[in-house]
PDB file of N, CA and C in Angstrom:
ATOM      1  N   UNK A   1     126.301-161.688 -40.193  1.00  0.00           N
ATOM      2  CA  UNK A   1     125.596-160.935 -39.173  1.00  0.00           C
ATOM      3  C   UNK A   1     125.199-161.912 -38.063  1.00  0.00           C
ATOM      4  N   UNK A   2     125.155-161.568 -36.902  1.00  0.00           N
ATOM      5  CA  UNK A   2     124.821-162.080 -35.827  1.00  0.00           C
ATOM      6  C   UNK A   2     123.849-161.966 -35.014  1.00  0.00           C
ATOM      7  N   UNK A   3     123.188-162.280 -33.912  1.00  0.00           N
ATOM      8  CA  UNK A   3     122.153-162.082 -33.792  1.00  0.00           C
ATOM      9  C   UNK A   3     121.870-160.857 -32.638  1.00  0.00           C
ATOM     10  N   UNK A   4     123.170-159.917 -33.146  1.00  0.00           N
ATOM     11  CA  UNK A   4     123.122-158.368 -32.917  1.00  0.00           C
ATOM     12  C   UNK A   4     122.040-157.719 -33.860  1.00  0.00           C
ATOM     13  N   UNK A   5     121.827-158.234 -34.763  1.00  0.00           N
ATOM     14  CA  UNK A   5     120.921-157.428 -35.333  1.00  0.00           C
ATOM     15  C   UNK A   5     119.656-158.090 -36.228  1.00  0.00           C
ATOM     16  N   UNK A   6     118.688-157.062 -36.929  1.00  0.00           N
ATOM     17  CA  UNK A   6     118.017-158.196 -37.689  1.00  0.00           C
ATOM     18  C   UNK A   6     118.578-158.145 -39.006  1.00  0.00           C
ATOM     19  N   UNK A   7     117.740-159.384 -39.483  1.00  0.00           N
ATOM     20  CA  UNK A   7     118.031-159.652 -41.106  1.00  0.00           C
ATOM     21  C   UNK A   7     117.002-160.406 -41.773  1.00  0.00           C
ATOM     22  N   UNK A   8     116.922-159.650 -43.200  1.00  0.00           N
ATOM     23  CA  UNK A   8     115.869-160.416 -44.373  1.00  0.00           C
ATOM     24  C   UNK A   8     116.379-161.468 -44.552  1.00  0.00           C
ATOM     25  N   UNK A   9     114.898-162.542 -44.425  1.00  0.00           N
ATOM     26  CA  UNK A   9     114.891-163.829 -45.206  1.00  0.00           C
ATOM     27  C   UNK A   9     113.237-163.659 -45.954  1.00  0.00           C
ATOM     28  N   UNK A  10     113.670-164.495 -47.428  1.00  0.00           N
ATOM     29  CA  UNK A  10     112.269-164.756 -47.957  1.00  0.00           C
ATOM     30  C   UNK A  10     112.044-166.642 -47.629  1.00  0.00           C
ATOM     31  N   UNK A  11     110.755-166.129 -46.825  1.00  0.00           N
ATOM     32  CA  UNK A  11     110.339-167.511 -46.372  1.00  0.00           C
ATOM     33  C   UNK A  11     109.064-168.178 -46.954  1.00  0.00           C
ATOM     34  N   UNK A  12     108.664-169.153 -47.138  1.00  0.00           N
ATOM     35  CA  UNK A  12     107.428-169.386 -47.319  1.00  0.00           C
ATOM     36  C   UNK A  12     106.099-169.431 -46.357  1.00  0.00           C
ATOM     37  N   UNK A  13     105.224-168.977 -46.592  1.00  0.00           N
ATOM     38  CA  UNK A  13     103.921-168.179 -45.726  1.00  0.00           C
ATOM     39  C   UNK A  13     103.101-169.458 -45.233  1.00  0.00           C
ATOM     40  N   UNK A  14     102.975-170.634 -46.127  1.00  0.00           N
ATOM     41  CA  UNK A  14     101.822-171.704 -45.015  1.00  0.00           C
ATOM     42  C   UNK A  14     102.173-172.091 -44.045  1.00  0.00           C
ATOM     43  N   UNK A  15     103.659-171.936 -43.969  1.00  0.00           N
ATOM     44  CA  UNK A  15     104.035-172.994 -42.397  1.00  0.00           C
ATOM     45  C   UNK A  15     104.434-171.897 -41.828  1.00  0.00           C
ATOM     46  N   UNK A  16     104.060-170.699 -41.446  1.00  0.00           N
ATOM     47  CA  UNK A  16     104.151-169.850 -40.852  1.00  0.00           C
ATOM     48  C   UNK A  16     105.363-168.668 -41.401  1.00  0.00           C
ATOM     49  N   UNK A  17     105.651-168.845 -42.352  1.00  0.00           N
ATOM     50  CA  UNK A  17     107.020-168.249 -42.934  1.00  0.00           C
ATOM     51  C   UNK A  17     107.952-168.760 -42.575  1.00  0.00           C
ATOM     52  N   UNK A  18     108.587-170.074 -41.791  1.00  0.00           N
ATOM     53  CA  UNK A  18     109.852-170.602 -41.242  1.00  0.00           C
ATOM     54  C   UNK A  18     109.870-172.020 -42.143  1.00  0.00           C
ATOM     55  N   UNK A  19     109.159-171.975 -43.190  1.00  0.00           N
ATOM     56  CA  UNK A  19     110.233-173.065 -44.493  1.00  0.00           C
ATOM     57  C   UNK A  19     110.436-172.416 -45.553  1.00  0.00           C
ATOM     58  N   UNK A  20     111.445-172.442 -45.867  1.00  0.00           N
ATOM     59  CA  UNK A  20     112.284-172.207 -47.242  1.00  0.00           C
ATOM     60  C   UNK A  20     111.678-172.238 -48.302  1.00  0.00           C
ATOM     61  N   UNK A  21     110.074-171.804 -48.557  1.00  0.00           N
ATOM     62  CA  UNK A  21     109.850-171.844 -50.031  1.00  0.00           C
ATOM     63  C   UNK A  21     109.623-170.280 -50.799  1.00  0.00           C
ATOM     64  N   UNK A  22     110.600-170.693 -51.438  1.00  0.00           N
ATOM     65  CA  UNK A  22     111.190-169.416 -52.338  1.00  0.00           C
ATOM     66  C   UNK A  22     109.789-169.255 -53.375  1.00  0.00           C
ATOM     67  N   UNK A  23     109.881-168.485 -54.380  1.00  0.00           N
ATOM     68  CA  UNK A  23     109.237-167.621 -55.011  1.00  0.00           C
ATOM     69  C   UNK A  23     108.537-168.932 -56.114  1.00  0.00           C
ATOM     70  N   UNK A  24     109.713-169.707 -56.652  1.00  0.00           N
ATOM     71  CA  UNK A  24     109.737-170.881 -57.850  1.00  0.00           C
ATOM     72  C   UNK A  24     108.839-171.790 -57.270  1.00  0.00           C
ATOM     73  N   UNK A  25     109.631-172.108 -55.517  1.00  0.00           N
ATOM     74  CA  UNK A  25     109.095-173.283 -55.163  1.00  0.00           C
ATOM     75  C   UNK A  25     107.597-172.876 -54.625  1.00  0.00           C
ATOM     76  N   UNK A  26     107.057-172.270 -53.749  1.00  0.00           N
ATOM     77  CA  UNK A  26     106.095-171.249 -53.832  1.00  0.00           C
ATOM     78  C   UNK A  26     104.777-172.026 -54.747  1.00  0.00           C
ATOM     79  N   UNK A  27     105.065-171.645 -56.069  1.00  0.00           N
ATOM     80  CA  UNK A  27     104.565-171.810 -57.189  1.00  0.00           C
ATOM     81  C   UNK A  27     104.488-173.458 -57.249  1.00  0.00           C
ATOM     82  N   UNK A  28     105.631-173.911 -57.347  1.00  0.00           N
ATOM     83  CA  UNK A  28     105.361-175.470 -57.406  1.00  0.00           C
ATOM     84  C   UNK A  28     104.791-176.327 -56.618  1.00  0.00           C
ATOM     85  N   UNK A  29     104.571-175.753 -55.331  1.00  0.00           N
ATOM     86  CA  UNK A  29     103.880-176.587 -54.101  1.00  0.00           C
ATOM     87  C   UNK A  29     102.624-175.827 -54.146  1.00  0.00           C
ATOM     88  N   UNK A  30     101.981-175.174 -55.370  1.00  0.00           N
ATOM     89  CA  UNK A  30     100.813-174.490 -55.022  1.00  0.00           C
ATOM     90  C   UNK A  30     100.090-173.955 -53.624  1.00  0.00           C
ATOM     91  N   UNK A  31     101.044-173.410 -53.139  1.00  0.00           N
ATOM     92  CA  UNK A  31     100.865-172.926 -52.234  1.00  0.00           C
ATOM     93  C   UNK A  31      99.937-171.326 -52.383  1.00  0.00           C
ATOM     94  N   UNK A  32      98.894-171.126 -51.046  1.00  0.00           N
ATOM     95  CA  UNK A  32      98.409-169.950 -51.797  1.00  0.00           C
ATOM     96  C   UNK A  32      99.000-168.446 -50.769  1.00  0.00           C
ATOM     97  N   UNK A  33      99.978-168.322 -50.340  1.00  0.00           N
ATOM     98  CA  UNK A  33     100.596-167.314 -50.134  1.00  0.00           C
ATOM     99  C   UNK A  33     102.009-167.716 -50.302  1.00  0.00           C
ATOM    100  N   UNK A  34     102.826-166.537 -50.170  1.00  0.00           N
ATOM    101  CA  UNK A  34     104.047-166.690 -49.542  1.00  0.00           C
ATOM    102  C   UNK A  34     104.716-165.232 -49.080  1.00  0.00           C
ATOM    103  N   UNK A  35     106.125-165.390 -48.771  1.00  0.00           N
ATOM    104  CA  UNK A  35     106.353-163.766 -47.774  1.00  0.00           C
ATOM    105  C   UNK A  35     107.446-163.189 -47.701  1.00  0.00           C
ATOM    106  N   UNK A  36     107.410-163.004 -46.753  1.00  0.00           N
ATOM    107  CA  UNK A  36     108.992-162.380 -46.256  1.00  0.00           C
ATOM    108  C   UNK A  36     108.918-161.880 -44.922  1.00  0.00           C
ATOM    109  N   UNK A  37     110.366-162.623 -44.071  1.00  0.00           N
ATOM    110  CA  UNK A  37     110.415-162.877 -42.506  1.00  0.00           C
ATOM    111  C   UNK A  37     111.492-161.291 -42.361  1.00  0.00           C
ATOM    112  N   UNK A  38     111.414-161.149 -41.587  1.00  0.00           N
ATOM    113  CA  UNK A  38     112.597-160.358 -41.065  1.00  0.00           C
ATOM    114  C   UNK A  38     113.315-160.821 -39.658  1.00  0.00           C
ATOM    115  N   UNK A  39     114.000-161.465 -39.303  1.00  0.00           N
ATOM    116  CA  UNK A  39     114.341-162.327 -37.978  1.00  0.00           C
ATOM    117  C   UNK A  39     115.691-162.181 -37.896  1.00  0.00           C
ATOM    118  N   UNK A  40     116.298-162.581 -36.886  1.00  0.00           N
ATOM    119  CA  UNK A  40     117.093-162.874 -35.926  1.00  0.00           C
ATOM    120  C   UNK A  40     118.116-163.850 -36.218  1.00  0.00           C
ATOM    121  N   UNK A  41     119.324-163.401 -36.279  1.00  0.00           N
ATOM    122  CA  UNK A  41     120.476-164.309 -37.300  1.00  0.00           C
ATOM    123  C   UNK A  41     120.528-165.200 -36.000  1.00  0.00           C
ATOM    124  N   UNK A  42     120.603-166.337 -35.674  1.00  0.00           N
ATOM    125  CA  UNK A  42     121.640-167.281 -34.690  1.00  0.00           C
ATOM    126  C   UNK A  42     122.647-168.492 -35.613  1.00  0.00           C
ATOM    127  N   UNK A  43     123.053-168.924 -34.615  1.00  0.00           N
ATOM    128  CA  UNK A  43     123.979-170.022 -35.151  1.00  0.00           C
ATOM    129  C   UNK A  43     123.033-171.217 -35.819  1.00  0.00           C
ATOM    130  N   UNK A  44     121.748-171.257 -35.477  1.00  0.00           N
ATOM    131  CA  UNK A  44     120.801-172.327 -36.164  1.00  0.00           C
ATOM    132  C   UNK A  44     120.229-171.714 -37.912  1.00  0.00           C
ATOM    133  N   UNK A  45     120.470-172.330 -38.885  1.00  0.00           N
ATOM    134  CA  UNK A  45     119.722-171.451 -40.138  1.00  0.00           C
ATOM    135  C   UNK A  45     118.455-171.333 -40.257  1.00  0.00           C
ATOM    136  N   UNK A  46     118.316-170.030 -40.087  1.00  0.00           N
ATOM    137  CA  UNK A  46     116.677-169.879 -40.250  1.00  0.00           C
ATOM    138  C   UNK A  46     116.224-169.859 -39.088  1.00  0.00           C
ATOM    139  N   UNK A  47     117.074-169.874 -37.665  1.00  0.00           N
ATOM    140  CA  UNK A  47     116.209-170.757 -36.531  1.00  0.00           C
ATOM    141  C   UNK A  47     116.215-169.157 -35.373  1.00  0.00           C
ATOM    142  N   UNK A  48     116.607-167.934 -36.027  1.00  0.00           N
ATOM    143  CA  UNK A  48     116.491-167.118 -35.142  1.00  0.00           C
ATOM    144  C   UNK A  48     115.154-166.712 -35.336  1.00  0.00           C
ATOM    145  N   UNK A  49     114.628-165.660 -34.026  1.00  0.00           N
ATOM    146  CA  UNK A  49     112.868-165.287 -33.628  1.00  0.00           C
ATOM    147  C   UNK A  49     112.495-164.202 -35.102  1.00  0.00           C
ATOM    148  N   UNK A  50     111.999-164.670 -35.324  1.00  0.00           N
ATOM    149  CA  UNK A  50     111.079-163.540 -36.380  1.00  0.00           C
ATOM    150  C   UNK A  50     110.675-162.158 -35.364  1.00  0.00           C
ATOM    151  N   UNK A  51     110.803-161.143 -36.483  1.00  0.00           N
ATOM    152  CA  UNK A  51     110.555-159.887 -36.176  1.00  0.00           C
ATOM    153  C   UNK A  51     108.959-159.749 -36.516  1.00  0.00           C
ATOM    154  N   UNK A  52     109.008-159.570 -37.803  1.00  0.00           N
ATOM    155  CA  UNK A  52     107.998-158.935 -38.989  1.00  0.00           C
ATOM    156  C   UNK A  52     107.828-159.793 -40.011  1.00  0.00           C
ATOM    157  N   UNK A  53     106.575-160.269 -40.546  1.00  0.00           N
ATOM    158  CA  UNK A  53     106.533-160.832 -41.574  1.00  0.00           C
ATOM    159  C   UNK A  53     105.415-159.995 -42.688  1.00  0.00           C
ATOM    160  N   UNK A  54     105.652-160.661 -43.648  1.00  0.00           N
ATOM    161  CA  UNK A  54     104.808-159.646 -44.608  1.00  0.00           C
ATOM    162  C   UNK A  54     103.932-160.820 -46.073  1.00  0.00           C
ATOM    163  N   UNK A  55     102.866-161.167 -46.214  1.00  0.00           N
ATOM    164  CA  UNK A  55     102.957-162.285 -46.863  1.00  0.00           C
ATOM    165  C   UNK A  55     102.038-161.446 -48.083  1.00  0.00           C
ATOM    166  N   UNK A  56     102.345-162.419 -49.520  1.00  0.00           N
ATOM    167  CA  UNK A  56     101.457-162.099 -50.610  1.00  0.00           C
ATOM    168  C   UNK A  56     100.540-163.281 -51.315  1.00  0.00           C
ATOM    169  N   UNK A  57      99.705-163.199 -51.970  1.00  0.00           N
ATOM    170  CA  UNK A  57      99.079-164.227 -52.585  1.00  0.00           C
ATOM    171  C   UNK A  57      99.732-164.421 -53.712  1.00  0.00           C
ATOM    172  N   UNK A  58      99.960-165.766 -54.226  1.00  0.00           N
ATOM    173  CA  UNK A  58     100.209-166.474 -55.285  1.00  0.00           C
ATOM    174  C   UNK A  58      98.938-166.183 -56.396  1.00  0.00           C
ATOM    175  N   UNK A  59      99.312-165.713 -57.576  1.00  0.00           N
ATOM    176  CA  UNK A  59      98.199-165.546 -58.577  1.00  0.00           C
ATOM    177  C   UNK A  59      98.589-166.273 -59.310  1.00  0.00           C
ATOM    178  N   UNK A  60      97.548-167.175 -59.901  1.00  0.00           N
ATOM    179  CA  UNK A  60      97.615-168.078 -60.838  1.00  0.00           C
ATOM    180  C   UNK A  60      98.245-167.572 -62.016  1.00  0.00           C
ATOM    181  N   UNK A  61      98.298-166.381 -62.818  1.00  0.00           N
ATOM    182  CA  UNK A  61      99.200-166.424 -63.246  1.00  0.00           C
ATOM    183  C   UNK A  61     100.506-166.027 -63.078  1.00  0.00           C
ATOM    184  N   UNK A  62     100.991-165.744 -62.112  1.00  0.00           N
ATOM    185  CA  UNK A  62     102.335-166.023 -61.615  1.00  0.00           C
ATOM    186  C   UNK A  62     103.789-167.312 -61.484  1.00  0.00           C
ATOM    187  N   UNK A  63     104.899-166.026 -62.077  1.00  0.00           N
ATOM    188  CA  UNK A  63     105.973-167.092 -61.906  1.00  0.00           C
ATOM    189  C   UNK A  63     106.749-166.727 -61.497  1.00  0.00           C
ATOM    190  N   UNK A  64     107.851-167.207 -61.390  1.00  0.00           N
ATOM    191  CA  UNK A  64     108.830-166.971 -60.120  1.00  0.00           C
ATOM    192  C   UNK A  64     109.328-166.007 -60.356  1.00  0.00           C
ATOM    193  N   UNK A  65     109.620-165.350 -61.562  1.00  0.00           N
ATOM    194  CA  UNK A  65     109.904-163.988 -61.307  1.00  0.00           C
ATOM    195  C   UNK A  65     109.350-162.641 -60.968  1.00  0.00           C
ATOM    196  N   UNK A  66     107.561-162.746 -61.674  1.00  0.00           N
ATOM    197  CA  UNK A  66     106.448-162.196 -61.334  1.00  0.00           C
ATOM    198  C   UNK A  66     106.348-161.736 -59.335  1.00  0.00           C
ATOM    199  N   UNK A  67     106.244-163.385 -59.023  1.00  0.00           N
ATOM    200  CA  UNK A  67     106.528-163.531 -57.469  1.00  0.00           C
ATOM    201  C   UNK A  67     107.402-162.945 -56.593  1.00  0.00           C
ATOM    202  N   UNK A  68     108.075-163.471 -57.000  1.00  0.00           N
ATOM    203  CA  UNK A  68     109.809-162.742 -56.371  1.00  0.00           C
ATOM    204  C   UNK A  68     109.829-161.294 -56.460  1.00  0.00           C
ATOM    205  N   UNK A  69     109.354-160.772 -57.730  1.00  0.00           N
ATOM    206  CA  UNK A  69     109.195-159.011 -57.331  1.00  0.00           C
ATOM    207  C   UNK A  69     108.058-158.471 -56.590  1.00  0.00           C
ATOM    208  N   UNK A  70     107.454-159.425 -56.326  1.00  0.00           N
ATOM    209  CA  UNK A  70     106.174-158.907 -55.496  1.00  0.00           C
ATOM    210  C   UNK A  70     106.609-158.855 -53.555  1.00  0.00           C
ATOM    211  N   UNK A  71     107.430-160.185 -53.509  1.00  0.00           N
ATOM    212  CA  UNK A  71     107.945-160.134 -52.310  1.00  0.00           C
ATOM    213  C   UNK A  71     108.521-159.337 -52.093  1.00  0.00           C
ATOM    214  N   UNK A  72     109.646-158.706 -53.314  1.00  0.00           N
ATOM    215  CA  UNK A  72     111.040-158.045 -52.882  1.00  0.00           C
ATOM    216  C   UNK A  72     110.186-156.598 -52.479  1.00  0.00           C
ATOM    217  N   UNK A  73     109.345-156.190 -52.647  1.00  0.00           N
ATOM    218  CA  UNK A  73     108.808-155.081 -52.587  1.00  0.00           C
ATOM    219  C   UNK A  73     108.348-155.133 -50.621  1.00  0.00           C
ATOM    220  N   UNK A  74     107.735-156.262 -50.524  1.00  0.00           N
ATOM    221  CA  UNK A  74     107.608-156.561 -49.106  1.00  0.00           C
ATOM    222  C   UNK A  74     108.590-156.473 -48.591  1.00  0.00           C
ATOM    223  N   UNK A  75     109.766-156.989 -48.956  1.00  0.00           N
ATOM    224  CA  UNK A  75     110.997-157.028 -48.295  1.00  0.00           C
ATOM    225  C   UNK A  75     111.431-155.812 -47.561  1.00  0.00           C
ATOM    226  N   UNK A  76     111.505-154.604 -49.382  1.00  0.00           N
ATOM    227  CA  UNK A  76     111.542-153.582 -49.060  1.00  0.00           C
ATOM    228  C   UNK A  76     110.943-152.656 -48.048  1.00  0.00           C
ATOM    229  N   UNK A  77     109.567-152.866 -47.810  1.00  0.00           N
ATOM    230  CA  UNK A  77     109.273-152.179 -46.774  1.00  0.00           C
ATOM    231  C   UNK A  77     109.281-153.119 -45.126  1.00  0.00           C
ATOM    232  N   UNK A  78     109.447-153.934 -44.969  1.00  0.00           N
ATOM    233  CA  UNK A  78     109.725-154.452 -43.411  1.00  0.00           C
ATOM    234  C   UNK A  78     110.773-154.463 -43.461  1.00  0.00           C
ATOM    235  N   UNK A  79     111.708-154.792 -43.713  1.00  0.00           N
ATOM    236  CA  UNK A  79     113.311-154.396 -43.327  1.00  0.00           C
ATOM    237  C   UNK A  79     113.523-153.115 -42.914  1.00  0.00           C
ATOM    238  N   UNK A  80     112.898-152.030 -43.790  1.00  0.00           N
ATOM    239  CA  UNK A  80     113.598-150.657 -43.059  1.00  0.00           C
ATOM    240  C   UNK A  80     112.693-150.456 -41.845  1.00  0.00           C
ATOM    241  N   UNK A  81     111.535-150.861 -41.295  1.00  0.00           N
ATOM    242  CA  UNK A  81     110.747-150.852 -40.582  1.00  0.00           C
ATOM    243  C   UNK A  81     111.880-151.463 -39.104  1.00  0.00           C
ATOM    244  N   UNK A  82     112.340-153.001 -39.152  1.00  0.00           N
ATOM    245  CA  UNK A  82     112.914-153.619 -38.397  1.00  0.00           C
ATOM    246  C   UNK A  82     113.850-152.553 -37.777  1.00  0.00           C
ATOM    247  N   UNK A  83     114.838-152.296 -38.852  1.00  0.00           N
ATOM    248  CA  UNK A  83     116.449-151.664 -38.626  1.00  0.00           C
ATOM    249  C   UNK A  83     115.885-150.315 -37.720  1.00  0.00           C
ATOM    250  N   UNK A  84     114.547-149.576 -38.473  1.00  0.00           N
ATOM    251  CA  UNK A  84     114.266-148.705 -37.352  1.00  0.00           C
ATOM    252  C   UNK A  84     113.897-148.469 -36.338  1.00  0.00           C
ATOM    253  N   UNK A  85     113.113-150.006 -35.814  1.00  0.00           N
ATOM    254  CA  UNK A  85     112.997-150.248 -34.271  1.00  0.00           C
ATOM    255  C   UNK A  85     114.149-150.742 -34.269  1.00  0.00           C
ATOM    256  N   UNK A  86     114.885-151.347 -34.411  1.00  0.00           N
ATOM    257  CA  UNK A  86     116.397-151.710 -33.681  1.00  0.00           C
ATOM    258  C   UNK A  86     117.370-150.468 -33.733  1.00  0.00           C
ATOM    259  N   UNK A  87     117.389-149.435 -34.726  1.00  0.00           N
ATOM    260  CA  UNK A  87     118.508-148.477 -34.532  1.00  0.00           C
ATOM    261  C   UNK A  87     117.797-147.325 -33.014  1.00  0.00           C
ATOM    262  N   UNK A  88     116.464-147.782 -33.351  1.00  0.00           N
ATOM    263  CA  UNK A  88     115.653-146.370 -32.215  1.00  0.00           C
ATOM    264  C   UNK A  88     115.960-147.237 -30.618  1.00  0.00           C
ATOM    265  N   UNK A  89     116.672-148.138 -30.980  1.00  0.00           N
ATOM    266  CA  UNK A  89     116.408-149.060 -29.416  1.00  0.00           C
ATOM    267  C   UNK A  89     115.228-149.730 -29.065  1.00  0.00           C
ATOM    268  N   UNK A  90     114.215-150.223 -29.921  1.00  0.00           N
ATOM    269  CA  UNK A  90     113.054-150.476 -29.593  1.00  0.00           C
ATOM    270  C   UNK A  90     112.903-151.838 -29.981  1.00  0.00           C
ATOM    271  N   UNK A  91     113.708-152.416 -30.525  1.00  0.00           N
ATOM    272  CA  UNK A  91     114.047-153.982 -30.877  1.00  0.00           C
ATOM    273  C   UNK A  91     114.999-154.682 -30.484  1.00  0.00           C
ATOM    274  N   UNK A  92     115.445-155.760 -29.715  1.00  0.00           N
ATOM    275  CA  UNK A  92     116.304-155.885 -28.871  1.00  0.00           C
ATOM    276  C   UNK A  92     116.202-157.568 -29.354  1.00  0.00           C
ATOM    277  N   UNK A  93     117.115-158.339 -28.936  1.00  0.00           N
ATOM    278  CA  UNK A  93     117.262-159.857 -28.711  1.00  0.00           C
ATOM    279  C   UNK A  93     117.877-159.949 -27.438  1.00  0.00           C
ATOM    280  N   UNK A  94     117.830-161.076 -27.083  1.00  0.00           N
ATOM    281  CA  UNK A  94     117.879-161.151 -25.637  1.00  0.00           C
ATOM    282  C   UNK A  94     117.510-162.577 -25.206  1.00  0.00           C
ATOM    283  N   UNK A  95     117.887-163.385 -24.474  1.00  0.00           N
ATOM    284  CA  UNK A  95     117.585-164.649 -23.858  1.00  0.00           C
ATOM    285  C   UNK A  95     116.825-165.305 -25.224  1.00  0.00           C
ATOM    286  N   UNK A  96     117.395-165.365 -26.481  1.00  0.00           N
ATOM    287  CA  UNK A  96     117.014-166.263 -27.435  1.00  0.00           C
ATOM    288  C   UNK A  96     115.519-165.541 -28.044  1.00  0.00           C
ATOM    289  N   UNK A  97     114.809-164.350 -27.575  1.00  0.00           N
ATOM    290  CA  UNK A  97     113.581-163.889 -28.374  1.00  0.00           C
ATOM    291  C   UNK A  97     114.231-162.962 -28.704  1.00  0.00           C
ATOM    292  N   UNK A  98     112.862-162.368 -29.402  1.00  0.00           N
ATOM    293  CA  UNK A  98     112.966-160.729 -30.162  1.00  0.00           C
ATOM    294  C   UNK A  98     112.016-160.142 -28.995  1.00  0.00           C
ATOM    295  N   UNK A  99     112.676-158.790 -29.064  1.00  0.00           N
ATOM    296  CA  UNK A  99     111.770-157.985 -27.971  1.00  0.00           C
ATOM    297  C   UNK A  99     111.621-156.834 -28.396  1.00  0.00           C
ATOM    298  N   UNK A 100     110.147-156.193 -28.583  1.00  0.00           N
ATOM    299  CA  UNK A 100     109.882-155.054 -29.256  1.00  0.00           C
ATOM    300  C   UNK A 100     109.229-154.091 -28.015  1.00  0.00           C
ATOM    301  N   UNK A 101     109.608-152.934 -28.080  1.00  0.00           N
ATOM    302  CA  UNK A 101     109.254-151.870 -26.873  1.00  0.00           C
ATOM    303  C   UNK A 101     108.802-152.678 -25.488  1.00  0.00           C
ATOM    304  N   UNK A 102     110.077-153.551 -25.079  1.00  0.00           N
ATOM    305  CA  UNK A 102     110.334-153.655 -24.269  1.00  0.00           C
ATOM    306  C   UNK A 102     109.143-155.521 -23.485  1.00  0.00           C
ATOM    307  N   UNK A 103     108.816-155.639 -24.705  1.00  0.00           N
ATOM    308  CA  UNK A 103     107.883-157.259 -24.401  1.00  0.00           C
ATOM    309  C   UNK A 103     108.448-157.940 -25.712  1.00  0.00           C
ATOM    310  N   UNK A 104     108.581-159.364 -25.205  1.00  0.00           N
ATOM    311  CA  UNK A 104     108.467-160.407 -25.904  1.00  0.00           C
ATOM    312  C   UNK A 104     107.445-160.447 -26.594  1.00  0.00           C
ATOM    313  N   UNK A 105     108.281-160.834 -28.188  1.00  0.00           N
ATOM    314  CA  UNK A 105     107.636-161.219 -29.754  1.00  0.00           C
ATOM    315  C   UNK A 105     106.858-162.452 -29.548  1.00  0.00           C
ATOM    316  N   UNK A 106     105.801-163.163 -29.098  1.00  0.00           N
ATOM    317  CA  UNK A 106     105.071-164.300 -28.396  1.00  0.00           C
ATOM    318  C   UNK A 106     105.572-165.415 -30.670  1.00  0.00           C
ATOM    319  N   UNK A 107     104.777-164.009 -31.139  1.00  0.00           N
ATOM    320  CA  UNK A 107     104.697-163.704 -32.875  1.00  0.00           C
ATOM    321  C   UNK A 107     105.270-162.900 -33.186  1.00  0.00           C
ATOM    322  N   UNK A 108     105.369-163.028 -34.725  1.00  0.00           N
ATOM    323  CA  UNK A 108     105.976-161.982 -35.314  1.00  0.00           C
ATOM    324  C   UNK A 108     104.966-160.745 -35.739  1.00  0.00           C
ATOM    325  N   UNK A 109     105.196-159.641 -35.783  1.00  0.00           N
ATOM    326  CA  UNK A 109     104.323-158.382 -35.939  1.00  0.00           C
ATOM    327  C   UNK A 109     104.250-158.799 -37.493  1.00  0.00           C
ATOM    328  N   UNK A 110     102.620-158.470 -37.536  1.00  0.00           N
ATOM    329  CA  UNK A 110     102.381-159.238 -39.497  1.00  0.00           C
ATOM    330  C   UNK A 110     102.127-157.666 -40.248  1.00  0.00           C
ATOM    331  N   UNK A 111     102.912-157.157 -40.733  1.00  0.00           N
ATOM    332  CA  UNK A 111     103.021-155.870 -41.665  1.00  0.00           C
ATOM    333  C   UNK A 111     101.479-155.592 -42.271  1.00  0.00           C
ATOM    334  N   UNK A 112     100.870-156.714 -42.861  1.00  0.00           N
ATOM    335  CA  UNK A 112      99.637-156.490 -42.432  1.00  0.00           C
ATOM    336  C   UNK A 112      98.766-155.456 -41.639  1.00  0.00           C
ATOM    337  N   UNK A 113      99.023-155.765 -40.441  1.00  0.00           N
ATOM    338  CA  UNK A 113      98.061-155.232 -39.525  1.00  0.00           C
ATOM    339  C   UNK A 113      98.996-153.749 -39.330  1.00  0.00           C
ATOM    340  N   UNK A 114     100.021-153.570 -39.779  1.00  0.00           N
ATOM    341  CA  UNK A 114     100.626-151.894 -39.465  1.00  0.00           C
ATOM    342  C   UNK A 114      99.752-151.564 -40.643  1.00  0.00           C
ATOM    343  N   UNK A 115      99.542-151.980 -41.518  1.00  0.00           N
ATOM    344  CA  UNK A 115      99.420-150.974 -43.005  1.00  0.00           C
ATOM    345  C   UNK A 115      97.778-150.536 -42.739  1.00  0.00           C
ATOM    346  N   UNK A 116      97.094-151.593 -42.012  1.00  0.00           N
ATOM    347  CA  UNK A 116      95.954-151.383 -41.348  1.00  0.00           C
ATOM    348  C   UNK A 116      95.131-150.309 -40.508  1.00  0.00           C
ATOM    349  N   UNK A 117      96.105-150.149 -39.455  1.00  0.00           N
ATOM    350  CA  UNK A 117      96.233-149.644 -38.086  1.00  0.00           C
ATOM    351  C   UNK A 117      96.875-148.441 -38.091  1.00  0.00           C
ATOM    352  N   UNK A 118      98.086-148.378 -38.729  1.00  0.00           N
ATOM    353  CA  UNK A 118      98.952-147.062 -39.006  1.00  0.00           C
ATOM    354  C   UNK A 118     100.150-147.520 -37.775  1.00  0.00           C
ATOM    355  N   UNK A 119     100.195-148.362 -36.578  1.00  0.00           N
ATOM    356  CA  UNK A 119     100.651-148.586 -35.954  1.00  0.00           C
ATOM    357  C   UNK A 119     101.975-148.761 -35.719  1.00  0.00           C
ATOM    358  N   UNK A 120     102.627-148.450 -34.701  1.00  0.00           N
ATOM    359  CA  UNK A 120     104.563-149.069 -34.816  1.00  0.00           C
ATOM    360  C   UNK A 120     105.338-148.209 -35.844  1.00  0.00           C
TER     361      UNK A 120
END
């Protein structure tokens, strides 16, 4: 996929969701969240604009598989969220950002604050 459209990545949540810590690693860097990005394929890995992110807390007793289904569930709901501002025309790429109803993504919209708000 290209950066015609968006696409799920599970990222890790302290460095903003743009390092690679998976569900295992997550856990091993005691880290106390982690997430899931929805962004922008380019030719750089990992290096297209985030859409949507969605992050969860690490529970101590959690393990990577515990984890990993907690994300995939996040996954599940911001991805179809993305594809439906991009199939409605309301998500766009363009000069290297993401652009949602028509303004630049400064950030990524934190799923968070929709589940909040009712918003988007």
């Amino acid at each position: 996929m290209t950066a015609s459209g968006p696409r799920s990545n599970t990222e890790g949540a302290a460095e903003g969701f743009r390092r690679a810590l998976y569900p295992r690693r997550a856990i091993e860097a005691h880290e106390a969240q982690t997430g899931a990005t929805v962004h922008f394929v380019t030719a750089q890995l990992d290096g297209g604009p985030a859409v949507i992110q969605a992050s969860v807390k690490v529970q101590p007793d959690d393990d990577a598989e515990s984890l990993a289904a907690r994300v995939q569930i996040l996954e599940h709901r911001i991805y179809p969220l993305a594809v439906r501002w991009y199939s409605e025309g309301r998500l766009h790429y363009r000069d290297g950002q993401a652009w949602l109803d028509g303004a630049v993504l400064a950030s990524p919209i934190q799923y968070a604050d929709i589940e909040a708000t009712g918003s988007h």
